[in-house]
Every structure is written in C-alpha cells, then in structure tokens.
Protein backbone atom coordinates (compact mmCIF):
# COMPACT_ATOMS: atom_id res chain seq x y z
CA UNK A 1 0.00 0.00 0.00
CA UNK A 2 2.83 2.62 0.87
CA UNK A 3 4.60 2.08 -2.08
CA UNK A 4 1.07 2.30 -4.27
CA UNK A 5 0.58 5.77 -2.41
CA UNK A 6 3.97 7.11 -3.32
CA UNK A 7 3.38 5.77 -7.19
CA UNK A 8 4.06 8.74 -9.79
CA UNK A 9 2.20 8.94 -13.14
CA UNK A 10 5.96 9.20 -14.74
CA UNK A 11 6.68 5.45 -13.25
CA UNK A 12 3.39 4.34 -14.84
CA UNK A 13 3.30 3.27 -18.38
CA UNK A 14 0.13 2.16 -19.31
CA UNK A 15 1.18 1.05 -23.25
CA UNK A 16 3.67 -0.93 -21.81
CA UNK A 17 1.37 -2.60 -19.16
CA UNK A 18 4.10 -2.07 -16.46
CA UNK A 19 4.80 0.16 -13.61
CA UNK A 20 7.83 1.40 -11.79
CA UNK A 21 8.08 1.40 -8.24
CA UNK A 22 10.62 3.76 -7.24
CA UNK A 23 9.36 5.48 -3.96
CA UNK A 24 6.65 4.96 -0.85
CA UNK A 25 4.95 7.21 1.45
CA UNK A 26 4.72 6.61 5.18
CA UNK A 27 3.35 9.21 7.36
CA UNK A 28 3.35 11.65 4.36
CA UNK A 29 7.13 11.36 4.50
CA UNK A 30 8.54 10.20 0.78
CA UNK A 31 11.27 6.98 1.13
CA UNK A 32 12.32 4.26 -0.89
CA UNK A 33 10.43 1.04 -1.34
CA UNK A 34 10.29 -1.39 0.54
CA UNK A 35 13.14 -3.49 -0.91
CA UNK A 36 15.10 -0.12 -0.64
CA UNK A 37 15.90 -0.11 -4.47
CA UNK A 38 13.39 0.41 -7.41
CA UNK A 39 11.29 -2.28 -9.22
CA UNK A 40 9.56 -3.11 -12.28
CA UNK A 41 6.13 -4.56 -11.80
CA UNK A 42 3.83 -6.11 -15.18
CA UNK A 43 -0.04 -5.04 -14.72
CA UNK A 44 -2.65 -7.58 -15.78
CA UNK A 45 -4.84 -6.15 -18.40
CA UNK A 46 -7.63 -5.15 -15.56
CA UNK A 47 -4.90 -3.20 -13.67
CA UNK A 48 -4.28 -1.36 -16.37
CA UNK A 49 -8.01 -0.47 -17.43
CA UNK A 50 -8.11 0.86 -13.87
CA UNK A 51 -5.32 3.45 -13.96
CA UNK A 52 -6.89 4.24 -17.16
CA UNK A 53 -10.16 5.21 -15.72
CA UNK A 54 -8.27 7.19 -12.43
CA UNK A 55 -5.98 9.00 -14.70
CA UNK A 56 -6.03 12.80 -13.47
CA UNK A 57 -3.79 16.22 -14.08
CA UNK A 58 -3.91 17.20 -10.64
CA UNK A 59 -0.01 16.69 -9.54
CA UNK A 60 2.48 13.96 -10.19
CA UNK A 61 0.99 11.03 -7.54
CA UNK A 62 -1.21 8.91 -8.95
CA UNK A 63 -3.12 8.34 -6.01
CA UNK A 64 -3.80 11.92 -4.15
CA UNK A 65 -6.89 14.23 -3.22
CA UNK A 66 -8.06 17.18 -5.18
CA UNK A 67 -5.34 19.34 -3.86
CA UNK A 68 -2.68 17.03 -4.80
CA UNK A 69 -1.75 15.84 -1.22
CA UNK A 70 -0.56 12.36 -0.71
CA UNK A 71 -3.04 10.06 0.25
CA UNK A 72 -3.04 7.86 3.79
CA UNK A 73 -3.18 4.54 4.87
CA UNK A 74 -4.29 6.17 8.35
CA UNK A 75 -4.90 9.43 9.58
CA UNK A 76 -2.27 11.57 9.94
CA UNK A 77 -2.26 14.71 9.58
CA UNK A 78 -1.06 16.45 6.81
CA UNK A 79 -2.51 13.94 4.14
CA UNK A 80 -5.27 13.77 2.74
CA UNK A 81 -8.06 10.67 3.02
CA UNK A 82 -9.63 11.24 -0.31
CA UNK A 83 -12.57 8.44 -0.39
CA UNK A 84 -12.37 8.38 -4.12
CA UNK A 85 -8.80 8.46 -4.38
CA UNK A 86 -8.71 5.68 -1.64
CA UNK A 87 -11.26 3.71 -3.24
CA UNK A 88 -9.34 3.69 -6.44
CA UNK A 89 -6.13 2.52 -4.74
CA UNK A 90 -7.85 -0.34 -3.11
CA UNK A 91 -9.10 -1.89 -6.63
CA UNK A 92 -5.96 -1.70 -7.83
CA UNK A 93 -4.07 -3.32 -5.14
CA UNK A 94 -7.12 -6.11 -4.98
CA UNK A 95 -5.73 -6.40 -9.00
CA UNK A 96 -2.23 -6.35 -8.66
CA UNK A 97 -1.79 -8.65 -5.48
C-alpha cells in the first residue's frame, strides 16, 4: 500500500502494461520502497483499465486528493483521506496482489 501511495504517473506506463516502483509514502514522509531499491512490476490487463479510468492532471501522484496531497493509509495529519482516491487505490491493489 505505501509504495502504491507514493506511485508517480511518470513510473506508470500504461502502453507498456508495467509500472515502476521507485518510492513509498509513510506518514506523508517520501522513502524508498520497501526493498530499498526500485522495481519493475507487469499489470494484468484489468490493472491497467483501472489506472486508465483514475488517470487525473492534478499533480504527479497517482493516487492523491483534489489538492494534490498524498493520500493515507491512516490518519495523519497532513494527508489527505480522499474516499475516491482511496477507493481507487484499493481496486488496484485487490488487482495487482
């Protein structure tokens, strides 16, 4: 999930059916992934239809409120826990796991 909140629209290539996990966000605070070095990860065709359908101009995140703040996997303060937003990242992780 932390890594899916940190994703960027420039790590996300949609023709290529992959994405690029190169950061996560805990606590609002922007770190590496887990593995503590960047990834490559192939998208089945459903994943792919879904970042389709949430693709936004608001900022660089992929997943983030209207104001471009970082969404949460709890409730700190200082990011944002867009329903929509948080809905969106929970299909896609139910598609990608």
């Amino acid at each position: 999930m932390r890594e899916l909140l940190g994703l960027r629209w420039v790590d996300v290539d949609l023709s290529a059916g992959r994405i690029n996990v190169r950061q996560s966000i805990v606590q609002c605070v922007v770190g590496l992934p887990k593995s503590g070095k960047p990834r490559e990860i192939a998208l089945c065709d459903d994943a792919i239809e879904a970042l389709a359908a949430h693709r936004h101009e608001r900022g660089p995140l992929a997943f983030c409120d209207a104001e471009d703040k970082a969404l949460m996997a709890g409730s700190w303060r200082g990011c944002s826990s867009d329903g929509q937003a948080r809905r969106a990242t929970g299909r896609l992780l139910e598609l990608i796991a």
